[in-house]
Each structure stands twice: as C-alpha cells, then as structure tokens.
C-alpha atoms as a PDB file:
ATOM      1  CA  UNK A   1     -24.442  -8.496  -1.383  1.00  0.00           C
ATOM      2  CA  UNK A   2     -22.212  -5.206   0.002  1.00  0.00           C
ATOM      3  CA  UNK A   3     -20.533  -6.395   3.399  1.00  0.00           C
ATOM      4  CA  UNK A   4     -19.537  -3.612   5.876  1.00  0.00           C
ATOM      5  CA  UNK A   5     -16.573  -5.045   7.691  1.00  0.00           C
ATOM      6  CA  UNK A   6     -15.097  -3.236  10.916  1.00  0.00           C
ATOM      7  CA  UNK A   7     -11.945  -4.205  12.789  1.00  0.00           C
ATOM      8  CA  UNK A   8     -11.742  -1.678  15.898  1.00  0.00           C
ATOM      9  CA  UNK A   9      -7.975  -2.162  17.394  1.00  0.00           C
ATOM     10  CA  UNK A  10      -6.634  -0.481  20.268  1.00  0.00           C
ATOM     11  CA  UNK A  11      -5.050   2.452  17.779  1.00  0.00           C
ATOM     12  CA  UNK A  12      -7.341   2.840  14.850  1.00  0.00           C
ATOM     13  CA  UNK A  13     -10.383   1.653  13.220  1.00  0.00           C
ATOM     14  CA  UNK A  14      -9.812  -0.427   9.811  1.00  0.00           C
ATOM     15  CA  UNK A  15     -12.720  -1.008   7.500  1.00  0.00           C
ATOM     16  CA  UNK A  16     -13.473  -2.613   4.205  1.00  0.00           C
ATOM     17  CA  UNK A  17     -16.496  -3.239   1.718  1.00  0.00           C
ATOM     18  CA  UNK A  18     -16.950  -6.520   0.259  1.00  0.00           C
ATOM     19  CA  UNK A  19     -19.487  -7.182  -2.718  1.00  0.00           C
ATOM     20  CA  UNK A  20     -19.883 -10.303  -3.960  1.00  0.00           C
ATOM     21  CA  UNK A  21     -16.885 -11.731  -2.097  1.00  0.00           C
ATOM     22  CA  UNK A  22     -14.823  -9.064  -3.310  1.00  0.00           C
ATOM     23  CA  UNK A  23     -12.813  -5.813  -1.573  1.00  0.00           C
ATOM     24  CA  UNK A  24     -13.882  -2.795  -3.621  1.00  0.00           C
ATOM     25  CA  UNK A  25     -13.041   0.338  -0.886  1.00  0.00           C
ATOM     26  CA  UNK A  26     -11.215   0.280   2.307  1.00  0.00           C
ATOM     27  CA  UNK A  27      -9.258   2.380   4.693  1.00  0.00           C
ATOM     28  CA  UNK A  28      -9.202   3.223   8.379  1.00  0.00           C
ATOM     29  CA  UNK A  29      -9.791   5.981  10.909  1.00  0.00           C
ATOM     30  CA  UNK A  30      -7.163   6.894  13.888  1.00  0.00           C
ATOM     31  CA  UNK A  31      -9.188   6.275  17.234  1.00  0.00           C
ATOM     32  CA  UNK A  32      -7.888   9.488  18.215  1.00  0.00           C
ATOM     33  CA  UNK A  33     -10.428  11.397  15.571  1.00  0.00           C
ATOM     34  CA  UNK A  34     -14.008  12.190  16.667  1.00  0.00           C
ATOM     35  CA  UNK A  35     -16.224   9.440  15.169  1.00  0.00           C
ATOM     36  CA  UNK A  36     -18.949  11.302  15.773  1.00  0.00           C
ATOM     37  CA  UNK A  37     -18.401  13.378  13.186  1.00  0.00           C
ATOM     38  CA  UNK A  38     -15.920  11.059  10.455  1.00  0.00           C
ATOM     39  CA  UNK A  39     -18.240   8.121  10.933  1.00  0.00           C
ATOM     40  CA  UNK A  40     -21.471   9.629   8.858  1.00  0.00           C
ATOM     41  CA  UNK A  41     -18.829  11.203   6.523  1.00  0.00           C
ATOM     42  CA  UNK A  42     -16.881   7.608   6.179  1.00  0.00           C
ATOM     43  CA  UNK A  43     -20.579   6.160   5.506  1.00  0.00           C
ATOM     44  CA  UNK A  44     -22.092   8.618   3.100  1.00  0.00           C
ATOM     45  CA  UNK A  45     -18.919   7.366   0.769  1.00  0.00           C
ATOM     46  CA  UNK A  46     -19.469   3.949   1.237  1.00  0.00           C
ATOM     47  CA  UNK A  47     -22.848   3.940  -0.439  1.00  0.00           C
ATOM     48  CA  UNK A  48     -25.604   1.228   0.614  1.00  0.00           C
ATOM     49  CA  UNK A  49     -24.675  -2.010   2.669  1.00  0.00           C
ATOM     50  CA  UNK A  50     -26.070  -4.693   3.345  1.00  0.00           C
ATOM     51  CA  UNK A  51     -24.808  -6.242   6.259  1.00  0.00           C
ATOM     52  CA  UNK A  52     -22.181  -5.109   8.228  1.00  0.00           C
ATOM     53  CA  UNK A  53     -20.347  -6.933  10.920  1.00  0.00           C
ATOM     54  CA  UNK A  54     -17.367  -6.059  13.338  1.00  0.00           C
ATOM     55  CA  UNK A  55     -14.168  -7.134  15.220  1.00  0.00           C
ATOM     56  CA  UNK A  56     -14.010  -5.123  18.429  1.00  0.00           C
ATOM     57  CA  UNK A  57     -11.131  -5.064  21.093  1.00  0.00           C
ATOM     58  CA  UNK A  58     -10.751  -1.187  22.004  1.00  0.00           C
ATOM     59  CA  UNK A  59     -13.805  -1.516  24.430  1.00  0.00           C
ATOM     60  CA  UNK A  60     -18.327  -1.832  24.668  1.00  0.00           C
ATOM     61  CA  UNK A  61     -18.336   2.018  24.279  1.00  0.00           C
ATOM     62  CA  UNK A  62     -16.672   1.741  21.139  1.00  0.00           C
ATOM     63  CA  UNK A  63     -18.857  -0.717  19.941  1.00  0.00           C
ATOM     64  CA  UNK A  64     -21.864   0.665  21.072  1.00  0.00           C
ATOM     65  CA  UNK A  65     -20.943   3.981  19.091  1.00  0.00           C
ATOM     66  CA  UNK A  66     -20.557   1.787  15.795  1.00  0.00           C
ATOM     67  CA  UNK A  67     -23.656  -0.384  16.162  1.00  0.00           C
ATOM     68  CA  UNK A  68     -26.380   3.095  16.254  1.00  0.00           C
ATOM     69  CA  UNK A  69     -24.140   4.853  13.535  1.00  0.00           C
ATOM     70  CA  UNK A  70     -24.334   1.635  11.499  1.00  0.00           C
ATOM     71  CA  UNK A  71     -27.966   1.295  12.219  1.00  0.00           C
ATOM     72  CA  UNK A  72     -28.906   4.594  11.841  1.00  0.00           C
ATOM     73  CA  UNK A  73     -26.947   5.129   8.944  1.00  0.00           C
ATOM     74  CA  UNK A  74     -27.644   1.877   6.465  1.00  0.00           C
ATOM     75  CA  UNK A  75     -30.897   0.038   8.541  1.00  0.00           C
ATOM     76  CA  UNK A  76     -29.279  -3.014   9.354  1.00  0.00           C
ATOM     77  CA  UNK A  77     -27.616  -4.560  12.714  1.00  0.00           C
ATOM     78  CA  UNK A  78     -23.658  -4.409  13.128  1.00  0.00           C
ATOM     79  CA  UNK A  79     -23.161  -8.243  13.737  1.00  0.00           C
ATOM     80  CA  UNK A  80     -20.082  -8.460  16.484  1.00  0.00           C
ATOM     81  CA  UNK A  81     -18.075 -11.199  16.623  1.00  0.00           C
ATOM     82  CA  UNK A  82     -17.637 -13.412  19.420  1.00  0.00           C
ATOM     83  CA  UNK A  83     -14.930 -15.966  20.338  1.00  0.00           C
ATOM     84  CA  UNK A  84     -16.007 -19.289  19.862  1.00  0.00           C
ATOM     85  CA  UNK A  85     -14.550 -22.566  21.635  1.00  0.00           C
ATOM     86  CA  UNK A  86     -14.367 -24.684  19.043  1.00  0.00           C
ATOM     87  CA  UNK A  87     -15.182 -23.449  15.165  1.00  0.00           C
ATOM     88  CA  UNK A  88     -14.021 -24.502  12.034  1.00  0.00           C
ATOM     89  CA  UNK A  89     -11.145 -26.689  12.887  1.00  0.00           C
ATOM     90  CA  UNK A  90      -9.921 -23.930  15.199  1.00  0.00           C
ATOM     91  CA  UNK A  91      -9.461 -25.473  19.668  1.00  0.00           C
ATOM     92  CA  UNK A  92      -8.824 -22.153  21.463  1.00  0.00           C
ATOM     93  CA  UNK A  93      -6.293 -22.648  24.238  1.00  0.00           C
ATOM     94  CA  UNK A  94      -8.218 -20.737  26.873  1.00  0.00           C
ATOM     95  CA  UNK A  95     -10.940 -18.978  27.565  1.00  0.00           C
ATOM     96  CA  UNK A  96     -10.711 -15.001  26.975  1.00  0.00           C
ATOM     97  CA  UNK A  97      -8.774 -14.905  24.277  1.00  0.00           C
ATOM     98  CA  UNK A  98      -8.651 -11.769  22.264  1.00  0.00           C
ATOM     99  CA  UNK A  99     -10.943 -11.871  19.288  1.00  0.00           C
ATOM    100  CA  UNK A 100      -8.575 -10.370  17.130  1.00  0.00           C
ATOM    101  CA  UNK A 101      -6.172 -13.483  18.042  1.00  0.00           C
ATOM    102  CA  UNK A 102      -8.947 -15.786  16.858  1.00  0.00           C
ATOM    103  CA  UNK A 103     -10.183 -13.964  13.992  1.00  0.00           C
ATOM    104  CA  UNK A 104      -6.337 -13.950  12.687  1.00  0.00           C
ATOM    105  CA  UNK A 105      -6.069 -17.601  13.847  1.00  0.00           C
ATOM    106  CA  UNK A 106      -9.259 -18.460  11.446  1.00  0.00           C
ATOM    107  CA  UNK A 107      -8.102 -16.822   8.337  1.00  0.00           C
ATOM    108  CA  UNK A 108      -4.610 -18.241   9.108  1.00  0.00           C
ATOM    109  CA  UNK A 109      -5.857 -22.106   9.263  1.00  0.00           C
ATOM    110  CA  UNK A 110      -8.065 -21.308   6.342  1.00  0.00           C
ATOM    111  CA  UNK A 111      -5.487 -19.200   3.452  1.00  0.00           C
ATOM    112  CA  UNK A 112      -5.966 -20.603  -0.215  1.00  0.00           C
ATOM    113  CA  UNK A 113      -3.332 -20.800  -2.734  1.00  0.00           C
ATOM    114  CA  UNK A 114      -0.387 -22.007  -3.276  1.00  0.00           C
ATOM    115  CA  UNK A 115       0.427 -21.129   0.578  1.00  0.00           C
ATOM    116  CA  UNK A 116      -2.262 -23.511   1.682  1.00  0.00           C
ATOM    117  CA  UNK A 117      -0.577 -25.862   3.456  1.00  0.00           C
ATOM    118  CA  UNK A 118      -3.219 -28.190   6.115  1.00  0.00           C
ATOM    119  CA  UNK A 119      -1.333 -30.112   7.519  1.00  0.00           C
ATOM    120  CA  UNK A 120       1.124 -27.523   8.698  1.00  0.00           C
ATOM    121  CA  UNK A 121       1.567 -25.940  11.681  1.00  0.00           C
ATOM    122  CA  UNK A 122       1.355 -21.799  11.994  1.00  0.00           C
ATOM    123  CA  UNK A 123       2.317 -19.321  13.738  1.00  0.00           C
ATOM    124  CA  UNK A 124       0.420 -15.771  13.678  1.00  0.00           C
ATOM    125  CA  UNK A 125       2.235 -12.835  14.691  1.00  0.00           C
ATOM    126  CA  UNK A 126       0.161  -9.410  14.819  1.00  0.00           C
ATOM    127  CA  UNK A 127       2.858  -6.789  15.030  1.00  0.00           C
ATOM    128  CA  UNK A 128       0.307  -3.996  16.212  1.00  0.00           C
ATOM    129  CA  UNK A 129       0.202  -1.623  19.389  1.00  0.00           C
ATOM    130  CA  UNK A 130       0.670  -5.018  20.819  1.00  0.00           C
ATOM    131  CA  UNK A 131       2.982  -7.599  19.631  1.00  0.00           C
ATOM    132  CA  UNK A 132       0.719 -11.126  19.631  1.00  0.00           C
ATOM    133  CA  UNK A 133       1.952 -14.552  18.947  1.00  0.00           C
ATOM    134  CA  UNK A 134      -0.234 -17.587  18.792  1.00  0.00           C
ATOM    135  CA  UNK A 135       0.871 -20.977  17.833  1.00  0.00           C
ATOM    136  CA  UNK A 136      -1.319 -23.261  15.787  1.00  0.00           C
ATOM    137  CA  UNK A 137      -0.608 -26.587  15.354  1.00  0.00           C
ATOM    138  CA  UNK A 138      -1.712 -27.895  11.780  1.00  0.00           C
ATOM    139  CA  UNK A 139      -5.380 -29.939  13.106  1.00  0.00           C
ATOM    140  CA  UNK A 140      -6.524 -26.654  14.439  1.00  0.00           C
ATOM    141  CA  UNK A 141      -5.486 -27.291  18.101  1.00  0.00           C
ATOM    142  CA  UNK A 142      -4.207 -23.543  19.418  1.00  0.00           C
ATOM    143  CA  UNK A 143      -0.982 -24.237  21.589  1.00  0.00           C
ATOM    144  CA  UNK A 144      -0.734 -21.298  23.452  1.00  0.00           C
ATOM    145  CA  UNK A 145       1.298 -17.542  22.847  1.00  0.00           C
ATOM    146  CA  UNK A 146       2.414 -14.437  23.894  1.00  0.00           C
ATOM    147  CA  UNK A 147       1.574 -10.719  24.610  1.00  0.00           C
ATOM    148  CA  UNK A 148       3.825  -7.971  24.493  1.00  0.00           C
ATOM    149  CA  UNK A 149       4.194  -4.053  23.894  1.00  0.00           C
ATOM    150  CA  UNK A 150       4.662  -3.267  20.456  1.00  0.00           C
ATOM    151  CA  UNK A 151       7.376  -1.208  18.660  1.00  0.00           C
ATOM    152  CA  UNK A 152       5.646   2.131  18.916  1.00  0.00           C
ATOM    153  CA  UNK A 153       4.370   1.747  22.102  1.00  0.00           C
ATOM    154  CA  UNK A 154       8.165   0.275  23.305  1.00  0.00           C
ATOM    155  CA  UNK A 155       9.581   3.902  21.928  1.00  0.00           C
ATOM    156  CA  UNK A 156       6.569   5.555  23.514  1.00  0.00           C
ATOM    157  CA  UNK A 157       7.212   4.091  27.078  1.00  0.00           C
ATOM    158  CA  UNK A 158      10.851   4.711  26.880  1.00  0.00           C
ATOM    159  CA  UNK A 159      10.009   8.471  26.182  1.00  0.00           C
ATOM    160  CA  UNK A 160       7.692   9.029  28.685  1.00  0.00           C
ATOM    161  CA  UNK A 161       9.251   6.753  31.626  1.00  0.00           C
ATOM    162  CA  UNK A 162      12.792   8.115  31.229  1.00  0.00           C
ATOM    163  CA  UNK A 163      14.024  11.266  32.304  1.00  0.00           C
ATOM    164  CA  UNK A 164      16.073  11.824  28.949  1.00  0.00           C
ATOM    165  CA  UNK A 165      15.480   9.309  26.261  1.00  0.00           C
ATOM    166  CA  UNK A 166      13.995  10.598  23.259  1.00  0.00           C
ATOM    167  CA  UNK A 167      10.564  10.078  21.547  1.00  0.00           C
ATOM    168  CA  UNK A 168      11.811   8.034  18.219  1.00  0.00           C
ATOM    169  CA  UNK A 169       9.500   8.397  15.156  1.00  0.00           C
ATOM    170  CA  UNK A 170      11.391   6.682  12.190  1.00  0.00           C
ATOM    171  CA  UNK A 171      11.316   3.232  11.380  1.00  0.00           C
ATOM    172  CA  UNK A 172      14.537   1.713  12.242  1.00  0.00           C
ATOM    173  CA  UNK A 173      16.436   0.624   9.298  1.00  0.00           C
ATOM    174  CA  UNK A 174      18.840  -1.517  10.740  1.00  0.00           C
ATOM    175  CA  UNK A 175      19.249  -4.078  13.571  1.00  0.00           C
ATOM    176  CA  UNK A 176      23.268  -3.039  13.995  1.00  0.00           C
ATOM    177  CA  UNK A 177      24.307  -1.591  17.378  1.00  0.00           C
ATOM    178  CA  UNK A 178      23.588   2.174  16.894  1.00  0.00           C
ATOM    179  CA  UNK A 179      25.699   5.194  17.215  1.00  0.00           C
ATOM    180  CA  UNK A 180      23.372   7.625  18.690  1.00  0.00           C
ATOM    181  CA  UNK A 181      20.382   7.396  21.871  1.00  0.00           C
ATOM    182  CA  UNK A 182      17.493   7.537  18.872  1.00  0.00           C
ATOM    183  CA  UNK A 183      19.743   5.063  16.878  1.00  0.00           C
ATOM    184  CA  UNK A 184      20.026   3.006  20.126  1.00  0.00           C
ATOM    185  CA  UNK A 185      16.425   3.004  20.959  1.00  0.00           C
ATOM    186  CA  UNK A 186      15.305   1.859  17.529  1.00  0.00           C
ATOM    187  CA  UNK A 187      17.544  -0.648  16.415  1.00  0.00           C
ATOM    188  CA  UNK A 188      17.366  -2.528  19.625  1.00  0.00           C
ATOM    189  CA  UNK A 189      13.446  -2.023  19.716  1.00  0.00           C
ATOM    190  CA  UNK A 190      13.284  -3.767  16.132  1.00  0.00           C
ATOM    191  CA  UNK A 191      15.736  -6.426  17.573  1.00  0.00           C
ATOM    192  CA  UNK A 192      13.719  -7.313  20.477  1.00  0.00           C
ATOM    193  CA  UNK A 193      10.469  -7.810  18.418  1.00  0.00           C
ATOM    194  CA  UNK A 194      12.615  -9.667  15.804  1.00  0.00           C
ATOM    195  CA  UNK A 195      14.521 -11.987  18.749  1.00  0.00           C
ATOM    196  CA  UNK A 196      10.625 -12.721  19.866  1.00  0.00           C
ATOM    197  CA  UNK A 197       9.333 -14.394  16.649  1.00  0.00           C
ATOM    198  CA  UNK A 198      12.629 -15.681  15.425  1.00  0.00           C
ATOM    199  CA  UNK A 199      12.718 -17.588  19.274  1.00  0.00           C
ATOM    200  CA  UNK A 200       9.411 -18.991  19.075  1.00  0.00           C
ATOM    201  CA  UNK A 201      10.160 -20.344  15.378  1.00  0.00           C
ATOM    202  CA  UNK A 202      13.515 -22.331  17.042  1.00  0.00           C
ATOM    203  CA  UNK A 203      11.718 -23.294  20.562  1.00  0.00           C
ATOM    204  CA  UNK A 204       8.782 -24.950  17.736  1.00  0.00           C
ATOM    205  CA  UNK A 205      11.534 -26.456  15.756  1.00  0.00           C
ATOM    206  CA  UNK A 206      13.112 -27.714  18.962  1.00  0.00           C
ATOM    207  CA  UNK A 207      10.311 -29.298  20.074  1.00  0.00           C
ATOM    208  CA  UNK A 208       8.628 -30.932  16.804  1.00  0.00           C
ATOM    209  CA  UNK A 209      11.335 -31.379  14.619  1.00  0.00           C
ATOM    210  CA  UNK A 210       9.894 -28.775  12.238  1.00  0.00           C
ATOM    211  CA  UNK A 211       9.221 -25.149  11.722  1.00  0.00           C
ATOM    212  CA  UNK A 212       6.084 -22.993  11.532  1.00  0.00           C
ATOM    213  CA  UNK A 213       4.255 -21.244   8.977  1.00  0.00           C
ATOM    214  CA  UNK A 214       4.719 -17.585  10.229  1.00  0.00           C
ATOM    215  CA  UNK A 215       1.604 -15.518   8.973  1.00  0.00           C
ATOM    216  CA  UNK A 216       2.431 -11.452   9.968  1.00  0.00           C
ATOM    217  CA  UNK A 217       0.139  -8.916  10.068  1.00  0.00           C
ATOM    218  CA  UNK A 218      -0.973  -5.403  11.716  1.00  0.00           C
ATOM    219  CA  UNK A 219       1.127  -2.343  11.039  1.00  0.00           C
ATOM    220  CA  UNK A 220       4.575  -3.253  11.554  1.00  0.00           C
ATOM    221  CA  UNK A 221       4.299  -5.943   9.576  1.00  0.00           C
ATOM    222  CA  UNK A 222       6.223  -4.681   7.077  1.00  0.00           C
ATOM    223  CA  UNK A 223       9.482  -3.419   9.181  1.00  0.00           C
ATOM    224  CA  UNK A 224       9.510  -6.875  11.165  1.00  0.00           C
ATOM    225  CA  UNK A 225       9.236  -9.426   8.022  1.00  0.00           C
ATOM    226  CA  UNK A 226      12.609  -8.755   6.221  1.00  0.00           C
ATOM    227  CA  UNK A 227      13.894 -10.075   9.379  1.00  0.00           C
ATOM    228  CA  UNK A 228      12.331 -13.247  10.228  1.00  0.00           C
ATOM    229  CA  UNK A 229      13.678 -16.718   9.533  1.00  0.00           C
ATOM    230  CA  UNK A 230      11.642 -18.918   7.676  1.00  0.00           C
ATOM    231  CA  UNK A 231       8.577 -19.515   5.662  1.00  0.00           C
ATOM    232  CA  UNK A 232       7.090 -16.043   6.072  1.00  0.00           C
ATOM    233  CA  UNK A 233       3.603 -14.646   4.365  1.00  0.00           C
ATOM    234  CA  UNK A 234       2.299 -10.902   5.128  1.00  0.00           C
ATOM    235  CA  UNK A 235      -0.880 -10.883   4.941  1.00  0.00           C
ATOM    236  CA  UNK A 236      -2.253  -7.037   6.422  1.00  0.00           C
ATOM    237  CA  UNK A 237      -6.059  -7.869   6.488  1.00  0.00           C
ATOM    238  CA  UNK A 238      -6.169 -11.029   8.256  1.00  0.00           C
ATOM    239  CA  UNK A 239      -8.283  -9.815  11.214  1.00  0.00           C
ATOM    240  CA  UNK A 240     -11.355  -8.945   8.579  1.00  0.00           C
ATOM    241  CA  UNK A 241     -10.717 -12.274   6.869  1.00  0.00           C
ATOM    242  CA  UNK A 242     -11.170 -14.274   9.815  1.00  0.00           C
ATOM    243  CA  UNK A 243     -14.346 -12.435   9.775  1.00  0.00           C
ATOM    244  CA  UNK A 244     -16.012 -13.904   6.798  1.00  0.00           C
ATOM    245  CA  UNK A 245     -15.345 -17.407   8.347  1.00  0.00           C
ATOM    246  CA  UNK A 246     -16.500 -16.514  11.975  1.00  0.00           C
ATOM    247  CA  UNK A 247     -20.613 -16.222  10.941  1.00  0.00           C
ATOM    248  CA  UNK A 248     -20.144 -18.802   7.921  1.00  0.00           C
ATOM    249  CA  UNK A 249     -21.667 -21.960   9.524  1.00  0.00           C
ATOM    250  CA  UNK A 250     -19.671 -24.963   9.245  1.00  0.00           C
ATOM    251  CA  UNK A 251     -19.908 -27.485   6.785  1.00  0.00           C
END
C-alpha cells in the first residue's frame, strides 16, 4: 500500500510517501510557488498511490486545489483530516483547535521506543511560522497552550513595522546581548521563543511536582532545542505521523 501524505502549513507544503508503513520519498513545496504547475511535476515523480490523505491549515482553497490534482492525477480521494473530540486517548481542550495541534498531539501521546513514556506528561512545541505550545497531561487529557508569532515572522514584523530595523536572515547563534541592531534583533528573538518553552516547562513543574516531555518540531526546531531545559526529543515529521493514527480506528 503507497500512502500520499500532505501537511499544508501556513508557509509551505510538506509531503511524504509511505509503503508498507515505511517513508521512501519526501520533501516540500514553498506556498509561494505556483502549484498549478509543481503539483503534476511533484506527482509524476511520486509514481502510483494509493491513498492519499492530508493535514490542511493554510485555508479550503488550498485544499480544494490538492483534492482535484490528487484525484485527477492518481484516481483516488485526498482524505482530510478533521479534529476529533475525543480519539485515541487524546481530550481536546476546546473546540477549534488547529489540526496541526492535534495531529502533533496524537503522534506525541503515541511515540515508540525507548522515549515511550505513558504515563508521562508532554508538552508539544511546533516552532513554525507560528510558535504553538500544547500541554498534555500523560492520560491523554489536553490542558490547554499557547499561540504566538514565530522567529521568522518576529524578524519579519520588526522589518516591516519599524521605520529602521533591519530584515535579519541568519539564524542567531547565540542568546548573549548583541553588539549590533541585526545582532540585537536575533539574539533576543531566539531568547524570547526560548524564555516561552523553558517557562511553561517551570510553571508545569510548579504546579505538578514534575516536568514535561517536550516533543519539538516544525522548522526551527533545530535552532530552539540546544536551548531548552529538560527531557527534549526533535521529532520534524510529527504533523504526518499524527496522520496515520487520525483514520486508524481505535482498538
């Protein structure tokens, strides 16, 4: 069995083939190229699939686009997930979650290995466009979280809503007080996204008298972990595997 699976994000579109269980190809396309024309190019690569299925957050349009070039393309209906109340030991908080969040939230509750821990209690950071934090306590039961503007788009409004601030592409390398606006800008941007998670992980340990699991993923991922106190896993595709579990039925 060949699995098409889709995450479409607010910045770019990830995908990945599965067969038999397995990742065999993957990659991504910015949301800023025209899918009209990369998408039948992505999918004559890709080969024959046999069910495809998507995580969508960057909009219906977007999703309508995939579905026909999936159709058209391989004969077979782009499955789109759907937050769900209560599945597979996973209470949402509220209702209109992101499905991203949930997706992330499912894969979280549910990694193998040696990192497999049930009983304890997670927190899920996706350090994307958007900086998301969702607290998991270890039954399943989601405890609540936080939205706010990731490191690119931080620089990004700091360009554009200042009159002489710069537009910042590096990564920053260090969290020390910088000697220089760009220096400034991203060493205090990386600071403020650390100070978030490393909070959250105190406030937990405050509160319950222990600390959290901290699952990262998205495209900062890598910049923010070095910096994070704590039991700390990276795990970059955990939007897609929450997808696996979100049309398995339970058992």
């Amino acid at each position: 069995m060949r699995i098409l699976e889709l995450d479409a994000g607010n910045s770019r579109l990830k995908w990945r083939l599965l067969n038999k269980g397995q990742v065999i190809s993957n990659g991504f396309l910015a949301n800023s190229e025209d899918w009209q024309y990369e998408l039948p190019r992505l999918f004559d690569q890709i080969g024959r699939v046999d069910s495809a299925r998507a995580s969508i957050v960057s909009g219906d349009e977007r999703f309508t686009l995939l579905s026909a070039a999936v159709n058209q393309h391989f004969n077979v209906s782009l499955l789109k997930a759907e937050v769900k109340e209560q599945w597979r030991g996973i209470q949402v908080a509220y209702s209109g979650l992101g499905v991203d969040r949930w997706l992330a939230m499912l894969a979280a509750h549910h990694v193998g290995g040696a990192e497999h821990k049930e009983s304890s209690s997670k927190m899920v950071v996706s350090c994307g466009t958007a900086i998301t934090i969702d607290l998991l306590s270890g039954s399943g039961n989601h405890l609540g979280g936080y939205i706010v503007p990731g490191v690119g788009l931080m620089k990004r409004m700091l360009h554009t809503r200042t009159a002489q601030l710069p537009m910042v592409e590096a990564e920053a390398l260090t969290m020390t007080p910088g000697t220089s606006s760009a220096d400034c800008i991203n060493n205090g941007i990386l600071a403020m996204a650390v100070a978030m998670i490393n909070t959250q992980q105190s406030q937990y340990k405050a509160a319950y008298g222990k600390e959290c699991v901290i699952y990262l993923t998205g495209g900062d991922a890598t910049l923010i972990q070095p910096y994070i106190h704590g039991e700390c896993f990276h795990h970059p595709s955990l939007v897609m595997d929450g997808l696996g579990l979100a049309f398995e039925e339970e058992g």
